[in-house]
Protein backbone atom coordinates (compact mmCIF):
# COMPACT_ATOMS: atom_id res chain seq x y z
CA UNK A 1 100.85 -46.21 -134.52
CA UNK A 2 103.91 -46.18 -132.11
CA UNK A 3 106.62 -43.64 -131.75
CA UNK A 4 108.96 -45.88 -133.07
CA UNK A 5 107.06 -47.16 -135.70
CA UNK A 6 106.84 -43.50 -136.53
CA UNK A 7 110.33 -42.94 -136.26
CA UNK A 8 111.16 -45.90 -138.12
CA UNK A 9 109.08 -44.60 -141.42
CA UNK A 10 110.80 -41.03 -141.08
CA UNK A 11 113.80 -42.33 -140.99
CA UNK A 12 113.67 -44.57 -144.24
CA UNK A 13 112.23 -41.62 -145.83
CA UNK A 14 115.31 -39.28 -144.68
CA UNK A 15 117.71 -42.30 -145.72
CA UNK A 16 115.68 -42.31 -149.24
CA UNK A 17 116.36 -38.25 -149.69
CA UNK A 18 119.99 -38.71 -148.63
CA UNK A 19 120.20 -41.54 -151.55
CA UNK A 20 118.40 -38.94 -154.09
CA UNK A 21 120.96 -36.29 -153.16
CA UNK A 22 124.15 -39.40 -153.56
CA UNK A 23 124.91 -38.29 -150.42
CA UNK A 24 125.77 -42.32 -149.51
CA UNK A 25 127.74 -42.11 -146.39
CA UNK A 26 124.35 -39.99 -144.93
CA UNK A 27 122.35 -42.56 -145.69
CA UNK A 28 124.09 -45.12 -144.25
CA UNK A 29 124.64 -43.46 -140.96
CA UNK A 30 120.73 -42.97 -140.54
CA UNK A 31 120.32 -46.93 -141.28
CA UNK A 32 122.72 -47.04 -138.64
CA UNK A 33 120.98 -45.18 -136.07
CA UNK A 34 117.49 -46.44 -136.86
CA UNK A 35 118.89 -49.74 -136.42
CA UNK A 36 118.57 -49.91 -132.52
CA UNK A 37 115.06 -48.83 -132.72
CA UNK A 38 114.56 -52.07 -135.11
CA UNK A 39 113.51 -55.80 -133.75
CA UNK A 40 114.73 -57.73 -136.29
CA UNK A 41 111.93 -59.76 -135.27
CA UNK A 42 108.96 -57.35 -136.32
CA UNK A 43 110.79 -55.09 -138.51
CA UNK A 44 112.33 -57.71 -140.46
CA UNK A 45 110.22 -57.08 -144.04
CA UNK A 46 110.51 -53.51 -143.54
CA UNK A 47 113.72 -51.80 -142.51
CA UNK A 48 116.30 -54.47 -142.53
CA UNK A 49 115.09 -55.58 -146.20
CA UNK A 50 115.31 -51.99 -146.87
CA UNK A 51 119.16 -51.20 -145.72
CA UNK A 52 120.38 -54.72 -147.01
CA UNK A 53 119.31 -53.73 -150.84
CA UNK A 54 120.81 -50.58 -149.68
CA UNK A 55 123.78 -52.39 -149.00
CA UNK A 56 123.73 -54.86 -151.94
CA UNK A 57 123.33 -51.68 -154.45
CA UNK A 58 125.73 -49.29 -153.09
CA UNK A 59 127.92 -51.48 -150.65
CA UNK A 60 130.83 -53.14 -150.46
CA UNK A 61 132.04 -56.32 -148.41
CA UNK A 62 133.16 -54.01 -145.61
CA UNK A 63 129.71 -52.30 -145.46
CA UNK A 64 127.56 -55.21 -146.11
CA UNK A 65 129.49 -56.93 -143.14
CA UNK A 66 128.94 -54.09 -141.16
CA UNK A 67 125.44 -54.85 -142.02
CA UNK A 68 125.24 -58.16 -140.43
CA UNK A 69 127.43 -57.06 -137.74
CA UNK A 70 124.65 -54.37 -136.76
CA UNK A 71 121.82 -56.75 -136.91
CA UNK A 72 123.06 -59.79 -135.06
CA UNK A 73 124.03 -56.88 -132.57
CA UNK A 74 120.58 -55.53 -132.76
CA UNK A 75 119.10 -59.04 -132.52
CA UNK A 76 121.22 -59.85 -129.50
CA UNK A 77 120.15 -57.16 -127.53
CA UNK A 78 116.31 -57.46 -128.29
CA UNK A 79 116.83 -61.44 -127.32
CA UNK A 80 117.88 -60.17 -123.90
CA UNK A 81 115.36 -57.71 -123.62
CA UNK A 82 112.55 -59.60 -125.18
CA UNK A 83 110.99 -61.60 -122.06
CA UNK A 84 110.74 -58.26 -120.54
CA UNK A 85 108.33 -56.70 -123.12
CA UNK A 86 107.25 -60.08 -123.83
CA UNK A 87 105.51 -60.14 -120.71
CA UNK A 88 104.04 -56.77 -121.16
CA UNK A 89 102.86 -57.09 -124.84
CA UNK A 90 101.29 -60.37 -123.68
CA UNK A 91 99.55 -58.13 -121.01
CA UNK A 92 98.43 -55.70 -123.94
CA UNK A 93 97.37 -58.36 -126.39
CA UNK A 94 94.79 -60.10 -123.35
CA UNK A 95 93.73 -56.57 -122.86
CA UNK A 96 93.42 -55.59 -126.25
CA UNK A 97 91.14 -59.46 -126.99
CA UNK A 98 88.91 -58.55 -124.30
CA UNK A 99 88.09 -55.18 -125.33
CA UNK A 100 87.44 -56.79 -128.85
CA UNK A 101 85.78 -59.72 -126.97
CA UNK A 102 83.48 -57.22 -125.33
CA UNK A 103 81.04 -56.20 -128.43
CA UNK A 104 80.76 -59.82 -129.10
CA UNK A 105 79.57 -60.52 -125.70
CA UNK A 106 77.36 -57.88 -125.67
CA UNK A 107 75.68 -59.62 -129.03
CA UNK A 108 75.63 -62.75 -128.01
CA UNK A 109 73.71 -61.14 -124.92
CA UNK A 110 71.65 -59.42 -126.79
CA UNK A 111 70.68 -62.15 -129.30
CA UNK A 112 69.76 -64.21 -125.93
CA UNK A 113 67.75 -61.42 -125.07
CA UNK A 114 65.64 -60.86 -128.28
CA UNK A 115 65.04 -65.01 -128.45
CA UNK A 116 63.88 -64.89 -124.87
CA UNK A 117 61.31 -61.67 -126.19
CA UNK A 118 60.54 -63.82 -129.22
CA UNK A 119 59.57 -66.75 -126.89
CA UNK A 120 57.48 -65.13 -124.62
């Protein structure tokens, strides 16, 4: 699991505690910070589900707003960034498909290699 995957979970947790305790204001402010650690794109069923029922529940119109202010900010700057670590998670997905490619292979091999036993 990633750091910020990590850091996303511990942080919904913390924001969970703060709502347990009423402490509101807390919780908010940690939905605020986790939000730049948050692609809308990939975190989308997750966190920003998460701190717009938040919102919904113990909002306002200001907060909620604030809400959507924070996420089309967030999305903005992960737009810009995106071709960037687009490029590189391609790089890791090709990597990561061969390596799974790889035992495959091998058994295909293999099974070429027992048939031409068999035959002989």
């Amino acid at each position: 699991m990633a750091p910020d995957q990590l850091l996303v979970q511990l942080g919904i947790r913390f924001a969970k505690l703060e709502r347990k305790l009423n402490e509101i204001e807390r919780a908010r402010a940690v939905y605020t910070h986790l939000s730049q650690y948050c692609n809308p794109n990939f975190y989308e069923g997750s966190f920003w589900r998460v701190w717009e029922q938040f919102e919904v529940y113990f909002g306002n119109a200001d907060t909620y707003e604030d809400y959507q202010r924070i996420k089309r900010t967030v999305t903005l700057r992960y737009a810009v960034v995106d071709p960037v670590l687009q490029e590189k998670v391609g790089d890791d997905v090709k990597q990561i498909d061969q390596e799974m490619l790889q035992p495959e292979a091998q058994a295909q091999t293999n099974g070429k290699v027992h048939d031409n036993l068999q035959e002989t």
